[in-house]
Protein backbone atom coordinates (compact mmCIF):
# COMPACT_ATOMS: atom_id res chain seq x y z
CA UNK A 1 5.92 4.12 -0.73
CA UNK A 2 5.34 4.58 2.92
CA UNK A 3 1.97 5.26 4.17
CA UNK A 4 0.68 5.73 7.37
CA UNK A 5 -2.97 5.69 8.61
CA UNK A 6 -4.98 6.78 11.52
CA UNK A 7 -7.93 8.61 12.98
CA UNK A 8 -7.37 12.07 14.07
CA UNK A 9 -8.89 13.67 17.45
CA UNK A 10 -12.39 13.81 15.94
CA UNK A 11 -11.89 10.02 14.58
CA UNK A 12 -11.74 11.22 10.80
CA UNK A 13 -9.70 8.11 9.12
CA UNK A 14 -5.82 10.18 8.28
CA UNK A 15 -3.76 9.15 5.03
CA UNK A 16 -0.25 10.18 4.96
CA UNK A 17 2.59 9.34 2.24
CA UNK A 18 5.77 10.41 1.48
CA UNK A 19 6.76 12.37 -1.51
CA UNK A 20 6.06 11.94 -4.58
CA UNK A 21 2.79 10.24 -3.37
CA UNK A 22 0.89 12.77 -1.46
CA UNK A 23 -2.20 13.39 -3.54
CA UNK A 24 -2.76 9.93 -2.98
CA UNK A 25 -3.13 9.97 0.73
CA UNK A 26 -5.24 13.47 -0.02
CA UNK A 27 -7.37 11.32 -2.49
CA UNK A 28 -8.09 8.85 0.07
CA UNK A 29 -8.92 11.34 2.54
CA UNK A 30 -11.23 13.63 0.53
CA UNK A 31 -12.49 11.23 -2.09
CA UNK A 32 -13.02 7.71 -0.39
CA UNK A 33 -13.27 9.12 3.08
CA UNK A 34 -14.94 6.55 5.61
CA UNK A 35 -16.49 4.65 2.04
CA UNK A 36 -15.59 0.76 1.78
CA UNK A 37 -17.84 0.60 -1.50
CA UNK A 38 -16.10 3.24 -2.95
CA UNK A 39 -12.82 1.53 -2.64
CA UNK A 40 -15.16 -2.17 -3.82
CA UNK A 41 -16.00 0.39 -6.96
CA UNK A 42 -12.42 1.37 -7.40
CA UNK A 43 -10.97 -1.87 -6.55
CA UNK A 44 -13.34 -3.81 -8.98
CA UNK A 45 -12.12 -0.99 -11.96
CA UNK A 46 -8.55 -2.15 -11.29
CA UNK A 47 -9.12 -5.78 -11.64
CA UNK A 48 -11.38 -4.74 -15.08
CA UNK A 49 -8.76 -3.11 -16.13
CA UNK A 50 -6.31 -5.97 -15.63
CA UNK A 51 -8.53 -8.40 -16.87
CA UNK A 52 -9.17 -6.41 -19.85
CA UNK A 53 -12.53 -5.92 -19.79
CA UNK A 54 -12.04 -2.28 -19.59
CA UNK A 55 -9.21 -0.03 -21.02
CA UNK A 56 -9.81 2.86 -18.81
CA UNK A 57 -11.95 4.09 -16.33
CA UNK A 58 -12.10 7.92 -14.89
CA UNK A 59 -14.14 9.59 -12.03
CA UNK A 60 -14.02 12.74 -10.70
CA UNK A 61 -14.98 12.65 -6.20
CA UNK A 62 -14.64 15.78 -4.38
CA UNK A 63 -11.69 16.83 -4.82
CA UNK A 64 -9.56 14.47 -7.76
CA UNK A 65 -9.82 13.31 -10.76
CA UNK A 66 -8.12 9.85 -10.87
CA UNK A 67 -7.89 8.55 -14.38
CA UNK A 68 -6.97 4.43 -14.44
CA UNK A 69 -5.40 2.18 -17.27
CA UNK A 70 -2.92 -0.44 -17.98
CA UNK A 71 -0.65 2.07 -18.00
CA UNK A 72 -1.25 3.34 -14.36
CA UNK A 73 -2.80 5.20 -12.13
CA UNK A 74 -3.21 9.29 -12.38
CA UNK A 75 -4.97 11.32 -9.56
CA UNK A 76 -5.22 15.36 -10.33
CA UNK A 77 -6.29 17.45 -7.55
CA UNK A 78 -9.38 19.43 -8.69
CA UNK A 79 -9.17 22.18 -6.10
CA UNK A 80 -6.97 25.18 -4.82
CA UNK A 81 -3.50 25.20 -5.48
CA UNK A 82 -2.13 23.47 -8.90
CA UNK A 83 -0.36 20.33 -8.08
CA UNK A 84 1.25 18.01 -10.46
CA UNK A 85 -0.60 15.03 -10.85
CA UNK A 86 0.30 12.24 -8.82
CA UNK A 87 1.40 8.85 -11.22
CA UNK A 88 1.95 6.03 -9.78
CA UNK A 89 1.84 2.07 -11.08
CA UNK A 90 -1.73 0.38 -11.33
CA UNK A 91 -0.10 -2.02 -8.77
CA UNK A 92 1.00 0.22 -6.25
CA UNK A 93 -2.55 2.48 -6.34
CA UNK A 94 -4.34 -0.76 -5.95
CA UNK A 95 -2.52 -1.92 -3.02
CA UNK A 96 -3.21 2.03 -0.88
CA UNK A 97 -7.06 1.52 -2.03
CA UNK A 98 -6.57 -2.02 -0.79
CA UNK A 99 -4.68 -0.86 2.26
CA UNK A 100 -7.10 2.01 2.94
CA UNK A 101 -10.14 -0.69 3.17
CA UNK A 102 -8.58 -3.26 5.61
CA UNK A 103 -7.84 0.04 7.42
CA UNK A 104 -11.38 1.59 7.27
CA UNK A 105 -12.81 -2.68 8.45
CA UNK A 106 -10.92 -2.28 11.78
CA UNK A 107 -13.08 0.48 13.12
């Protein structure tokens, strides 16, 4: 899954990942945006979730839906243009929410 982040000309942190994966980066962008508690909230979901405290958890930002279980990750776009979900492993979406933070802490 390669990702790449960065701030764009007006300093608006960037998410962008190869195909099949980008709703992700557009669920970073739109839903988490500059927000490190939103990625604590997520992140702390995830580790629920592995624990099992929790057997799912769903929220709908401003733009996705992202539905999470022990059986993955799915993010639905809520806007526009009918996408096909993006599924990916719990794993992997913890790690870009993960990534997306440390990035977010640098600036």
């Amino acid at each position: 899954m390669g990702d790449g982040f960065y701030r764009d000309y007006w300093g608006d942190p960037r998410a962008e990942f190869e195909s099949p994966y980008g709703l992700l980066g557009h669920f970073l962008e739109s839903d988490i945006q500059g927000s490190i508690s939103i990625c604590d909230e997520i992140l702390g979901k995830t580790d629920e979730i592995f624990a099992g405290k929790i057997k799912e958890w769903q929220q709908t930002g401003n733009a996705h839906t992202i539905i999470l279980s022990r059986h993955g990750a799915c993010i639905e776009a809520e806007f526009g243009n009918v996408q096909e979900p993006c599924r990916l492993t719990l794993e992997r979406f913890k790690k870009a929410v993960s990534d997306w933070k440390s990035f977010l802490a640098k600036w």
